[in-house]
Protein backbone atom coordinates (compact mmCIF):
# COMPACT_ATOMS: atom_id res chain seq x y z
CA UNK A 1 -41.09 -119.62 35.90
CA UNK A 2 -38.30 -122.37 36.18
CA UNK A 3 -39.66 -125.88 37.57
CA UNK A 4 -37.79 -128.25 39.15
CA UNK A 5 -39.83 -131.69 39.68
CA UNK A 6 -38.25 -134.35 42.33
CA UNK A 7 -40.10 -137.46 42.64
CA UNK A 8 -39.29 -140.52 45.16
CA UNK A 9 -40.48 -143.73 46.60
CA UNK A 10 -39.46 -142.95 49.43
CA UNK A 11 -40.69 -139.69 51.21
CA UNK A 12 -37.77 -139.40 53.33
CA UNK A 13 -35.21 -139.31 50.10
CA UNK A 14 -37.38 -136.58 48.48
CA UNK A 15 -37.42 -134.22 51.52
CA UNK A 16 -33.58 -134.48 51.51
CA UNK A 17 -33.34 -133.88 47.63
CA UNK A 18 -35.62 -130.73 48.12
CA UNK A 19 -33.54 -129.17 50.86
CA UNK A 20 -30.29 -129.53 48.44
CA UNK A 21 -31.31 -128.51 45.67
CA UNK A 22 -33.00 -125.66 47.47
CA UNK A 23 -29.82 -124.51 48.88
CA UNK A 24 -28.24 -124.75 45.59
CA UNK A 25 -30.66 -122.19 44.26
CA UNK A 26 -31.66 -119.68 47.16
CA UNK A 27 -34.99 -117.83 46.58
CA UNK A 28 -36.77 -120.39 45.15
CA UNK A 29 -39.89 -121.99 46.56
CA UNK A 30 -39.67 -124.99 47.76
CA UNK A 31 -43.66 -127.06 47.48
CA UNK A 32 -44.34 -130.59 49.36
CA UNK A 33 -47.49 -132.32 48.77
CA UNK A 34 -48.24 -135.15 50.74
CA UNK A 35 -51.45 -137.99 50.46
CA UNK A 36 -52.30 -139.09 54.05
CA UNK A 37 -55.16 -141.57 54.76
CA UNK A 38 -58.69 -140.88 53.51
CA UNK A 39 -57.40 -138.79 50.31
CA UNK A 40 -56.19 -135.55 52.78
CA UNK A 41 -53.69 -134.03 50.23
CA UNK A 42 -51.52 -131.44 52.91
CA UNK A 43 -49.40 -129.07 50.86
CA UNK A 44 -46.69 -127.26 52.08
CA UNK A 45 -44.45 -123.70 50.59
CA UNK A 46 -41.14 -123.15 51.91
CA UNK A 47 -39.27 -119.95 51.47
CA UNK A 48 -35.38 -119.74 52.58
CA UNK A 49 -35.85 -122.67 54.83
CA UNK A 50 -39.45 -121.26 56.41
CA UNK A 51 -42.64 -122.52 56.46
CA UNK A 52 -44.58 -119.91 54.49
CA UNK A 53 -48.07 -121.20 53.62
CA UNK A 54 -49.58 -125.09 54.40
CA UNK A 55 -53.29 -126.10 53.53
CA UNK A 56 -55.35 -129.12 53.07
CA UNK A 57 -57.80 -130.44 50.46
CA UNK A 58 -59.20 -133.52 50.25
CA UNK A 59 -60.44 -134.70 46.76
CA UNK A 60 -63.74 -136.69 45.51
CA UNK A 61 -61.71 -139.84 44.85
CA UNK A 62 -58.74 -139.49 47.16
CA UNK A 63 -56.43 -140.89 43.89
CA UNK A 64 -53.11 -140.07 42.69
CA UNK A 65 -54.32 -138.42 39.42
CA UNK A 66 -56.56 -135.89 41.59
CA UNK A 67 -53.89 -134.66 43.64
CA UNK A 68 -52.01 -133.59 41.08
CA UNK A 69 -55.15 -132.11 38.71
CA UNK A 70 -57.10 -130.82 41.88
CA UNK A 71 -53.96 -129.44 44.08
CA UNK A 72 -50.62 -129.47 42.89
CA UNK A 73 -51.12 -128.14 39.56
CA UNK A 74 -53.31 -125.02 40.81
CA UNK A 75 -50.63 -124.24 43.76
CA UNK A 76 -48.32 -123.93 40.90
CA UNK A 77 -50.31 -122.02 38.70
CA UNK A 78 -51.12 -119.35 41.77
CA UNK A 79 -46.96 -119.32 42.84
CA UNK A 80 -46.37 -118.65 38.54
CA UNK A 81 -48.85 -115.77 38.73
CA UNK A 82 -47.90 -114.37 41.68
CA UNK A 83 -44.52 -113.90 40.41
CA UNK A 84 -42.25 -116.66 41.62
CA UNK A 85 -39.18 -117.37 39.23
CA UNK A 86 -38.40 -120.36 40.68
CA UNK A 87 -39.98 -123.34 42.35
CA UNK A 88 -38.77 -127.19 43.47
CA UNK A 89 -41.48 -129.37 43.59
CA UNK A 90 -41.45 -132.19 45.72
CA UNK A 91 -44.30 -134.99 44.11
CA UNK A 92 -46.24 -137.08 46.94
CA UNK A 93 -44.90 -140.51 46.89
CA UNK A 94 -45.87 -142.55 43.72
CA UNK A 95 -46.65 -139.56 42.15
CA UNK A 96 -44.79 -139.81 38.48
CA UNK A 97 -43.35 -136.77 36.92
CA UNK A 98 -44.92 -137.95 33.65
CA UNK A 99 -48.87 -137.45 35.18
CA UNK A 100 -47.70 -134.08 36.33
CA UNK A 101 -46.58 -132.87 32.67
CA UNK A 102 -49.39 -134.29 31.71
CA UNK A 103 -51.60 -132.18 33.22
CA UNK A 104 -49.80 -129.13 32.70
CA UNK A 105 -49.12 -129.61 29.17
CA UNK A 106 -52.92 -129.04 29.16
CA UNK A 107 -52.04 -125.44 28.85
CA UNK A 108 -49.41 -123.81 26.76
CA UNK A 109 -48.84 -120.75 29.39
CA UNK A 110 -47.02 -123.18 32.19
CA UNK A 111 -43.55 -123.27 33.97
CA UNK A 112 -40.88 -124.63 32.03
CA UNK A 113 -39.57 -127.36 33.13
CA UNK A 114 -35.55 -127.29 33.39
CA UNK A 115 -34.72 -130.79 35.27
CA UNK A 116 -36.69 -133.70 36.36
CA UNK A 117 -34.57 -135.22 39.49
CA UNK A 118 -35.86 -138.82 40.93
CA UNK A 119 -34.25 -139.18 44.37
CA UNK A 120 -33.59 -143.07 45.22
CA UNK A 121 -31.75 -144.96 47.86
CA UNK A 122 -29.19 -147.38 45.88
CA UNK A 123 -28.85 -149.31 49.00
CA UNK A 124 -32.78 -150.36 48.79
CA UNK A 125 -33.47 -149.78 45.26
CA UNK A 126 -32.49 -153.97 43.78
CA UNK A 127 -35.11 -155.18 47.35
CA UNK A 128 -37.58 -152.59 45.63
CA UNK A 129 -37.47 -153.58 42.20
CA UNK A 130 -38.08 -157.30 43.28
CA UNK A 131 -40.69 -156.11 45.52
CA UNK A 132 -43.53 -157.96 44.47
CA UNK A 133 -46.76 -156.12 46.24
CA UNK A 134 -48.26 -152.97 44.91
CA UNK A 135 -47.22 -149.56 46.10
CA UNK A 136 -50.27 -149.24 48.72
CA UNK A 137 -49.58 -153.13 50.26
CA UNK A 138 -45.93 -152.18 50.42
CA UNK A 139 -47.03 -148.63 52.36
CA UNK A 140 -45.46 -146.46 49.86
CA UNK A 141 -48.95 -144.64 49.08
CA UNK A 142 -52.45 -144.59 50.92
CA UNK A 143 -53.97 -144.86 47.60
CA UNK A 144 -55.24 -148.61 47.54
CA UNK A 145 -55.96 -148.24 44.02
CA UNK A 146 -52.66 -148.13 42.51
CA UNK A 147 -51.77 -151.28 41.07
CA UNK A 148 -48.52 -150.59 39.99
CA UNK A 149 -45.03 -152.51 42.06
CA UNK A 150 -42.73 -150.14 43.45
CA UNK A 151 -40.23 -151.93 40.41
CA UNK A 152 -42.34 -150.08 37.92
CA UNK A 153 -42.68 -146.84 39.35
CA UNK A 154 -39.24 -146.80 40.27
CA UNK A 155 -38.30 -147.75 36.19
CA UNK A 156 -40.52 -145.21 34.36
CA UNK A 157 -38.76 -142.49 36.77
CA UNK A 158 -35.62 -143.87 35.69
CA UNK A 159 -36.39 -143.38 32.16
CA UNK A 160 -38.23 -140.15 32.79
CA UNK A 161 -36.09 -138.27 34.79
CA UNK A 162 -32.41 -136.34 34.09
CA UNK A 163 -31.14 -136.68 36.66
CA UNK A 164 -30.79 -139.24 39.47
CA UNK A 165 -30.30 -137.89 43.36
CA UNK A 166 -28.68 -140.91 45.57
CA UNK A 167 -29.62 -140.58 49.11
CA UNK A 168 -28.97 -142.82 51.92
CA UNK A 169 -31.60 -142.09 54.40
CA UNK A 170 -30.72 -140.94 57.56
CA UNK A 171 -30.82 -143.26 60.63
CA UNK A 172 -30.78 -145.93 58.37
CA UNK A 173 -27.57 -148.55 58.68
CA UNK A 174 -25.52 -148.30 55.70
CA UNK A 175 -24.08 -151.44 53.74
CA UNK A 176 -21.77 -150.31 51.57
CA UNK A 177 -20.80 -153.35 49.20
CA UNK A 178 -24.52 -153.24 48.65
CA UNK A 179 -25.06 -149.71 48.29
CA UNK A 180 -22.54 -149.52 45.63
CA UNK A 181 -24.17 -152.43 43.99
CA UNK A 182 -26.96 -150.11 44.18
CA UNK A 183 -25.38 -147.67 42.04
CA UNK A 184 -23.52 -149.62 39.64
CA UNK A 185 -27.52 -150.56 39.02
CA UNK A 186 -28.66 -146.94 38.75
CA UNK A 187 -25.99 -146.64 36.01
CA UNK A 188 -27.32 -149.88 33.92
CA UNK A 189 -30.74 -148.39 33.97
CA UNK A 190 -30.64 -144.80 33.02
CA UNK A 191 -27.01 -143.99 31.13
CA UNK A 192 -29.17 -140.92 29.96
CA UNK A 193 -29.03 -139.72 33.19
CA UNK A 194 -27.07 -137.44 35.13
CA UNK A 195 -26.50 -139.21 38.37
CA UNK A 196 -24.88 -137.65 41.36
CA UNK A 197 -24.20 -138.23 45.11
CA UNK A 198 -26.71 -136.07 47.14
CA UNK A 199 -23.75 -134.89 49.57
CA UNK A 200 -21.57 -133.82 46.67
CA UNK A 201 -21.52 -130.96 44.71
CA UNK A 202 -23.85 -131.67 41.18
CA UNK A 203 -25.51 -130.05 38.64
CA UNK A 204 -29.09 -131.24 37.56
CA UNK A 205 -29.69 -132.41 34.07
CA UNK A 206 -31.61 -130.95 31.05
CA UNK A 207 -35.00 -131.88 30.65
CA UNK A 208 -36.12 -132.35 27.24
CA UNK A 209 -39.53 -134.05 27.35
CA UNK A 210 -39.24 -134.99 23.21
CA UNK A 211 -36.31 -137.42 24.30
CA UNK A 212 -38.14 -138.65 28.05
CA UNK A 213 -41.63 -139.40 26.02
CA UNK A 214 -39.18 -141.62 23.65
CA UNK A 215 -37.38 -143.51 26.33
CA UNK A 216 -41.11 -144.13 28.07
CA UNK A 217 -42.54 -145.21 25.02
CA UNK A 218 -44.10 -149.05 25.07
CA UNK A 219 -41.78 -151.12 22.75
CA UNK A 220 -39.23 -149.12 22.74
CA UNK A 221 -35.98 -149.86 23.29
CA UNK A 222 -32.51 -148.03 24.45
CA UNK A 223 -29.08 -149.47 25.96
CA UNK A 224 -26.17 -148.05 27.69
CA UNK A 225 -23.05 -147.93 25.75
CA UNK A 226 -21.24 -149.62 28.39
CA UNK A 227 -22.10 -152.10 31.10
CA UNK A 228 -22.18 -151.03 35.17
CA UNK A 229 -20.77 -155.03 36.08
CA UNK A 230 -22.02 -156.61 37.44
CA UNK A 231 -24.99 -155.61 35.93
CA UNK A 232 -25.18 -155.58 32.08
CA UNK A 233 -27.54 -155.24 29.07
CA UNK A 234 -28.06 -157.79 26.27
CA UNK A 235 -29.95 -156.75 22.99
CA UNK A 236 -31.59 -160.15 21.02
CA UNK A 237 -33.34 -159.66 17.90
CA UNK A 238 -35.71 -161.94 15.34
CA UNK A 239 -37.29 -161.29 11.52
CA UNK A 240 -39.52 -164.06 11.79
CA UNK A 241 -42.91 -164.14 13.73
CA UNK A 242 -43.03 -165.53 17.04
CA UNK A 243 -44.50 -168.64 17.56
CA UNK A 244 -47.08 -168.26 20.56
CA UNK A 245 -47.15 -171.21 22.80
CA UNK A 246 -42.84 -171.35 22.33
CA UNK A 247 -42.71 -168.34 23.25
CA UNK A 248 -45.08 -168.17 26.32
CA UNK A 249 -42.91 -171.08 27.43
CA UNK A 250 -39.66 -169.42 27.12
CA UNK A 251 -40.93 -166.15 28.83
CA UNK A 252 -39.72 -167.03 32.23
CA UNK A 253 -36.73 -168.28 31.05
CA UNK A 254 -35.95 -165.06 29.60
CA UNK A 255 -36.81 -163.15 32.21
CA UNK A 256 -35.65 -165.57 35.24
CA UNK A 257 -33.34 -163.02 37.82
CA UNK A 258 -33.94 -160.47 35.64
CA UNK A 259 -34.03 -156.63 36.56
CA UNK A 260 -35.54 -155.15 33.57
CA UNK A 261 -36.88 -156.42 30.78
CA UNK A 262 -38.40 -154.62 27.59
CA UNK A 263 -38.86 -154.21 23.89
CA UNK A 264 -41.48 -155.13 21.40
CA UNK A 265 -43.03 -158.79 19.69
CA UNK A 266 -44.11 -160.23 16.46
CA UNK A 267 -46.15 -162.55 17.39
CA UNK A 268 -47.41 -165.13 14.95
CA UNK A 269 -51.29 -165.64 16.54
CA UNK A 270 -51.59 -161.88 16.13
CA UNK A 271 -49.46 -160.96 13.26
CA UNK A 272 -50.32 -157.35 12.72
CA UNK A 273 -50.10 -156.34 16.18
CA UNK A 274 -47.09 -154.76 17.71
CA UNK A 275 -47.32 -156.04 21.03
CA UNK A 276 -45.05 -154.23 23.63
CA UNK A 277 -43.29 -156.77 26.81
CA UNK A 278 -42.46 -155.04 29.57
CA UNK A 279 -41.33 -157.17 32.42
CA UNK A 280 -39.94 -155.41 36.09
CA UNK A 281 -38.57 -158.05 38.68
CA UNK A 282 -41.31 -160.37 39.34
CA UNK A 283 -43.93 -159.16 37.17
CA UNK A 284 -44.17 -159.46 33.31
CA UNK A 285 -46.84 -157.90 31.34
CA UNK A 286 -47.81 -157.91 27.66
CA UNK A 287 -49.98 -155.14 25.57
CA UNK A 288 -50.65 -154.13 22.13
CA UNK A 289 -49.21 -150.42 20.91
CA UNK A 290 -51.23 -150.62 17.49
CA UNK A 291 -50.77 -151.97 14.01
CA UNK A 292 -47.11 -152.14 12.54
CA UNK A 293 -46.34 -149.17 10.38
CA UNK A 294 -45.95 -151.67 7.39
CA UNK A 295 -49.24 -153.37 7.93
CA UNK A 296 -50.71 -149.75 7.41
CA UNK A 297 -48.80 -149.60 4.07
CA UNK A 298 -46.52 -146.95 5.81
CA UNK A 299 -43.20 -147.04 4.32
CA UNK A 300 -40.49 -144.39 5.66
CA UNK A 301 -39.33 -143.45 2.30
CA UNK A 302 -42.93 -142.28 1.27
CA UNK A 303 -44.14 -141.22 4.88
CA UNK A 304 -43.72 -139.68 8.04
CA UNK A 305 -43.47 -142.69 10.70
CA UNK A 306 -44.73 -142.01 14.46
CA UNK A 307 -42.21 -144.20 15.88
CA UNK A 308 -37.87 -143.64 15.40
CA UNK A 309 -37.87 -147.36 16.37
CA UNK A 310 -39.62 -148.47 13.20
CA UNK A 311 -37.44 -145.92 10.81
CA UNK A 312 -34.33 -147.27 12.51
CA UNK A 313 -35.33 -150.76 12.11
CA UNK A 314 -36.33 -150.68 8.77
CA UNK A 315 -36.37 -153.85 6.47
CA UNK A 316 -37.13 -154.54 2.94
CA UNK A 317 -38.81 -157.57 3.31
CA UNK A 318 -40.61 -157.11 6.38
CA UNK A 319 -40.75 -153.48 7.30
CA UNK A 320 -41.02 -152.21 10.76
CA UNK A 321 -41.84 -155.92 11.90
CA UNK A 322 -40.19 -157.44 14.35
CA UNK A 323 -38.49 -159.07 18.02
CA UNK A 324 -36.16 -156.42 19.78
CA UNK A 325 -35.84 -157.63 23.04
CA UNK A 326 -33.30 -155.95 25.91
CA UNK A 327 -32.63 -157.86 29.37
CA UNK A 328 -30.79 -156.07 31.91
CA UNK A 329 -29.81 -158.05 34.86
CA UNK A 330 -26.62 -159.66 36.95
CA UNK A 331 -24.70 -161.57 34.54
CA UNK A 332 -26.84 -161.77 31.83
CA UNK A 333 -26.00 -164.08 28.51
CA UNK A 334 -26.85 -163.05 25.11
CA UNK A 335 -26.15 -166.30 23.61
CA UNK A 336 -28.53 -168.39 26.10
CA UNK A 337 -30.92 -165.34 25.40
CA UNK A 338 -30.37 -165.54 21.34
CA UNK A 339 -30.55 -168.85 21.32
CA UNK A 340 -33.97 -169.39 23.52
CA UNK A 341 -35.29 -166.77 20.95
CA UNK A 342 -34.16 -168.60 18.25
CA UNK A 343 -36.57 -171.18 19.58
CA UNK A 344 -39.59 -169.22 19.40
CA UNK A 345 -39.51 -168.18 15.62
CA UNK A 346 -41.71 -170.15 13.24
CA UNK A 347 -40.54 -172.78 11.36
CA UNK A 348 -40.93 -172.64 7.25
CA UNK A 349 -43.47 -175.22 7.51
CA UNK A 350 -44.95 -173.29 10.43
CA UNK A 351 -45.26 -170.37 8.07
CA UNK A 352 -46.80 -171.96 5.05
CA UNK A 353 -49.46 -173.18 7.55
CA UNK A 354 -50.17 -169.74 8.62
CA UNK A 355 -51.17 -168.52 11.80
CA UNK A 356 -54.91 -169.76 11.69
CA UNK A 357 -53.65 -173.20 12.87
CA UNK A 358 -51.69 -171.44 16.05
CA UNK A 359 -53.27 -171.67 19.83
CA UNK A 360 -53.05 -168.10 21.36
CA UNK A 361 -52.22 -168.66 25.15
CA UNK A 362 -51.97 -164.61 25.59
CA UNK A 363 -55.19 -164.20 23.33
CA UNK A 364 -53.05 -161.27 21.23
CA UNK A 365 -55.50 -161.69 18.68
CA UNK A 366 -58.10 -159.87 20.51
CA UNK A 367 -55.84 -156.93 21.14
CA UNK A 368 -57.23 -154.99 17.61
């Protein structure tokens, strides 16, 4: 069985990304699931435009993660054994395509996946990345347990997905200088995508779930070839161990009017630690992804390395260690960003002090 997954925000945008791509491929089944106040998951099976089957659950915890283990994955595992060849599914809002493969990666007898769509309004989507509440205070989901910003759901579907749906709601009043702002955005964050006009004729991308897990990964780090102005991408880089309390002082600098900001730190209070930054509009957010391949006397010449980032980045003197810092926002300047880098590394007398002697304002150090 052929999936199709289409996730959204917005509800509205993912019903009208379901009825397209359903009548692009007639005879496949078309499944909504919905989460309505007090955890009532209602799922829905379309057939050639019908109504053919609708049901409610409503599961112990009422969360995200148990619609899709306790509903959506068994509806799809009774439509692939009842014979269906082809199905769109339409995720409840806030629902990430990456939980769903999750779960059925579980078992090696599922659908095959052949394009992962996100449908987004470019008109809304810079007011949503900036949107500083979580999903449930910003009525997006009734699940009051999500933490996450619409900004960061909306950027791991981005790198997730192949394919990018933009809808303009209907009924809704259409700006168009900033809906094409809107889409020269789309374009800065996901070049990997194919992105397409909902009202024009498209074809959906491949999925290849090697290449999405690699894009998702914490740390890492991948630019488009060319910039979407006025949006663009600037890549900064540093061999020498950050020095905390510089750093934690340039941090808003760095990311000040900032869409998107991500890559990976060596930080000198915590020296072994690849620590992942991840910062989405107004929120910034620091965690450790392990040990650094050299610090685990890894070497790539010798050994397999988990990570294509620390092959790539390779050095003889320090290994896999590292800044690599990307910043994707409206006008951004590498040299201002270099240069406030620059700043952070440790000094040569710094480093023959060692790191004992450094404060740790993000207390890195306890991250192992």
């Amino acid at each position: 069985m052929l999936l199709t997954v289409i996730s959204s925000l917005d509800v509205f945008c993912r019903q009208q990304a379901c009825e397209t791509v359903a009548a692009a491929h007639p005879g496949a089944a078309v499944v909504l699931h919905d989460l309505h106040e007090g955890g009532r998951v209602v799922r829905r099976v379309f057939r050639e435009g019908l109504l053919a089957e609708s049901g409610e659950t409503v599961p112990e915890h009422g969360c995200l993660s148990c619609t899709v283990r306790l509903d959506v994955v068994p509806t799809l595992r009774r439509l692939l054994e009842g014979g269906d060849s082809h199905v769109i599914l339409g995720l409840p809002s806030g629902v990430s395509v990456a939980a769903l493969l999750e779960e059925l990666g579980r078992n090696s007898d599922g659908p095959h996946i052949n394009s992962t769509v996100i449908a987004c309004d470019p008109g809304a989507l810079e007011d949503q990345i900036w949107d500083g509440h979580t999903l449930f205070e910003s009525g997006y989901t009734p699940a009051h347990r999500d933490e996450r910003t619409p900004g960061e759901f909306l950027i791991g579907e981005l790198l997730y997905s192949d394919t990018v749906l933009l809808v303009t709601p209907e009924l809704v009043a259409v700006d168009a200088a900033v809906r094409d702002r809107g889409v020269r955005l789309v374009r800065e964050l996901a070049p990997h995508a194919r992105i397409a006009e909902i009202t024009a004729d498209f074809t959906l991308g491949r999925h290849d779930r090697t290449e999405s897990a690699a894009r998702s990964s914490p740390g890492s780090v991948q630019i488009p070839a060319a910039s979407a102005a006025p949006f663009n991408t600037v890549l900064v880089t540093s061999r020498k161990p950050l020095h905390p309390g510089r750093f934690r002082h340039a941090l808003p600098r760095l990311a000040e009017a900032n869409c998107w900001m991500r890559g990976r730190l060596w930080v000198a209070s915590a020296p072994q630690c690849r620590i992942s930054i991840r910062g989405i509009g107004p929120r910034v957010w620091l965690e450790s992804t392990g040990t650094w391949a050299a610090d685990r006397k890894l070497h790539p010449a010798t050994h397999h390395l988990d990570s294509t980032d620390a092959m790539l980045d390779w050095d003889p003197a320090v290994g896999d260690r590292g800044t690599v810092l990307a910043i994707t926002g409206d006008g951004v300047t590498e040299s201002d960003a270099a240069e406030l880098l620059a700043g952070c590394e440790l000094t040569s007398f710094e480093m023959q002090e060692g790191a004992a002697s450094l404060h740790d304002p993000f207390e890195l150090s306890t991250s192992l």
